[in-house]
Structures are given as C-alpha cells and as structure tokens.
C-alpha atoms as a PDB file:
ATOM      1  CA  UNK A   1     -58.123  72.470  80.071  1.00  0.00           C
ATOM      2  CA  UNK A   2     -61.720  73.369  81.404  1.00  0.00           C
ATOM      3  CA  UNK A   3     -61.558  76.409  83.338  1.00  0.00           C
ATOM      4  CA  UNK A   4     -64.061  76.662  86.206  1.00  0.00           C
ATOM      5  CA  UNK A   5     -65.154  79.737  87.417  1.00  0.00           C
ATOM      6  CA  UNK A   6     -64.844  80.423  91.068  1.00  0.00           C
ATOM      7  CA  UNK A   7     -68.090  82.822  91.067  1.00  0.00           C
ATOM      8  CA  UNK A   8     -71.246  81.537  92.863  1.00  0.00           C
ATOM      9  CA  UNK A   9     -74.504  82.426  91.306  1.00  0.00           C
ATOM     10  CA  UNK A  10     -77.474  82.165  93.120  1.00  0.00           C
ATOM     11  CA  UNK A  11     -80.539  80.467  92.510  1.00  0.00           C
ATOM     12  CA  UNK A  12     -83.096  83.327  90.762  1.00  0.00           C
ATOM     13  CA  UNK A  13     -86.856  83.084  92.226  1.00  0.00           C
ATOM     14  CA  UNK A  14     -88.706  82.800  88.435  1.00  0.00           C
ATOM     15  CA  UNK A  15     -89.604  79.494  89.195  1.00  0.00           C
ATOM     16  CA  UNK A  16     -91.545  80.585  91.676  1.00  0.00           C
ATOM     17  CA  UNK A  17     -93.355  83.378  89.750  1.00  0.00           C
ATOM     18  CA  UNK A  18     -93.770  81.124  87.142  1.00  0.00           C
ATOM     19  CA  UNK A  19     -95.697  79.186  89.524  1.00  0.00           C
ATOM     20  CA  UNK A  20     -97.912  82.002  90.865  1.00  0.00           C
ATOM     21  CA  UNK A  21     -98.857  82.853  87.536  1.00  0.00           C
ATOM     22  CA  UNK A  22     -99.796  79.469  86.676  1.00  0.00           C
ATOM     23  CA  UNK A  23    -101.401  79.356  90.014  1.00  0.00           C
ATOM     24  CA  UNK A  24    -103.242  82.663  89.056  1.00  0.00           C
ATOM     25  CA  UNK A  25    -104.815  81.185  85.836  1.00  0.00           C
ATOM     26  CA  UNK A  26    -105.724  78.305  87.004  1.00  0.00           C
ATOM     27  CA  UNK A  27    -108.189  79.816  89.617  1.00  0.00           C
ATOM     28  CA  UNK A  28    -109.540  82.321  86.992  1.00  0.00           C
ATOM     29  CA  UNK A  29    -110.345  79.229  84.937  1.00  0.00           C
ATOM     30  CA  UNK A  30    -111.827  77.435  87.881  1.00  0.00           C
ATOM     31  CA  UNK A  31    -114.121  80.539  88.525  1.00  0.00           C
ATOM     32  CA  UNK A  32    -114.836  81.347  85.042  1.00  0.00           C
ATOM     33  CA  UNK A  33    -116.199  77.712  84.773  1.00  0.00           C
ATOM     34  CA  UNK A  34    -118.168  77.865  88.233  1.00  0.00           C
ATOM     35  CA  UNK A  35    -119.705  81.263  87.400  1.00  0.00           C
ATOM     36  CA  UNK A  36    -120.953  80.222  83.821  1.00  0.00           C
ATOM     37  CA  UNK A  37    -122.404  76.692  85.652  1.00  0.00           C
ATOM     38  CA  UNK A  38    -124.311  79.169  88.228  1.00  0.00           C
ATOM     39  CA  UNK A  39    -125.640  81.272  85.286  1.00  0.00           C
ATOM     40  CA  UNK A  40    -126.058  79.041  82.470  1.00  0.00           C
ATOM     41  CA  UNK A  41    -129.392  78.395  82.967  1.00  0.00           C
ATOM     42  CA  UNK A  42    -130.544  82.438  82.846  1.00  0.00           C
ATOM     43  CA  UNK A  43    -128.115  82.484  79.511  1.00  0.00           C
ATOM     44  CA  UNK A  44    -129.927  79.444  78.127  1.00  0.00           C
ATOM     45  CA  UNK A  45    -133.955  81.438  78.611  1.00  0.00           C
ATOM     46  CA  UNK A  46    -132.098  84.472  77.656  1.00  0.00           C
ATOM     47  CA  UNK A  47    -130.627  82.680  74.223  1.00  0.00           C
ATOM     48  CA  UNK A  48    -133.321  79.965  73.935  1.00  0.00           C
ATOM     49  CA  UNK A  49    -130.554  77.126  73.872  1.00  0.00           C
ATOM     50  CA  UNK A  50    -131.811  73.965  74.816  1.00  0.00           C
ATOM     51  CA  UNK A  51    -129.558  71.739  77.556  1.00  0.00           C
ATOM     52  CA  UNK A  52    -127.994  69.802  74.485  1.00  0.00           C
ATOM     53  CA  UNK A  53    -127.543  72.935  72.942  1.00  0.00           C
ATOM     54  CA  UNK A  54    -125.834  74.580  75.833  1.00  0.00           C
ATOM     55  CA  UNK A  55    -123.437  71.372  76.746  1.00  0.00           C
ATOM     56  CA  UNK A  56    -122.135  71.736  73.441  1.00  0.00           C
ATOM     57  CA  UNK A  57    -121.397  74.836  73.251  1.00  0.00           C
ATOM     58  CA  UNK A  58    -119.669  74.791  76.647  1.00  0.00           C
END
C-alpha cells in the first residue's frame, strides 16, 4: 500500500531566479553586442580590419 504523506510543501521561488538570471544575461549580451556595433568602426582604424574582416570576426 502507497502511503501518502499528509505534509504540504510549498512551491520554492528558483524558478523565478532562474529566470532573472537568464533575464540578466540576456541583456548583458544584448549590450555587449550594441556597444561593439557603436565602436566597431574605431576598433576596425585602430586594428586595420577591413568590413569583411571585421564581420567575420564578429
């Protein structure tokens, strides 16, 4: 016989951090990406990449 336990657990709230840290990196990537778009064109004088060069390597 299956004995079922009486105790009631409540839900925890990881989910949620889990979320907000997902969240979290997905606006660091989304800067990241706009701030190199904004200054890939002083990186490419500075390394002497052409455009080709620099979509590749992005």
């Amino acid at each position: 016989m299956v004995n079922i336990s009486t105790k009631t657990t409540f839900p925890t709230y990881q989910r949620y951090r889990v979320l907000a840290f997902v969240a979290t990196l997905a606006m660091i990537t989304y800067l990241d990406r706009s701030c190199f778009s904004m200054a890939a064109v002083d990186i490419a004088k500075a390394t002497g990449c052409s455009k080709e060069e620099m979509l590749r390597w992005a």
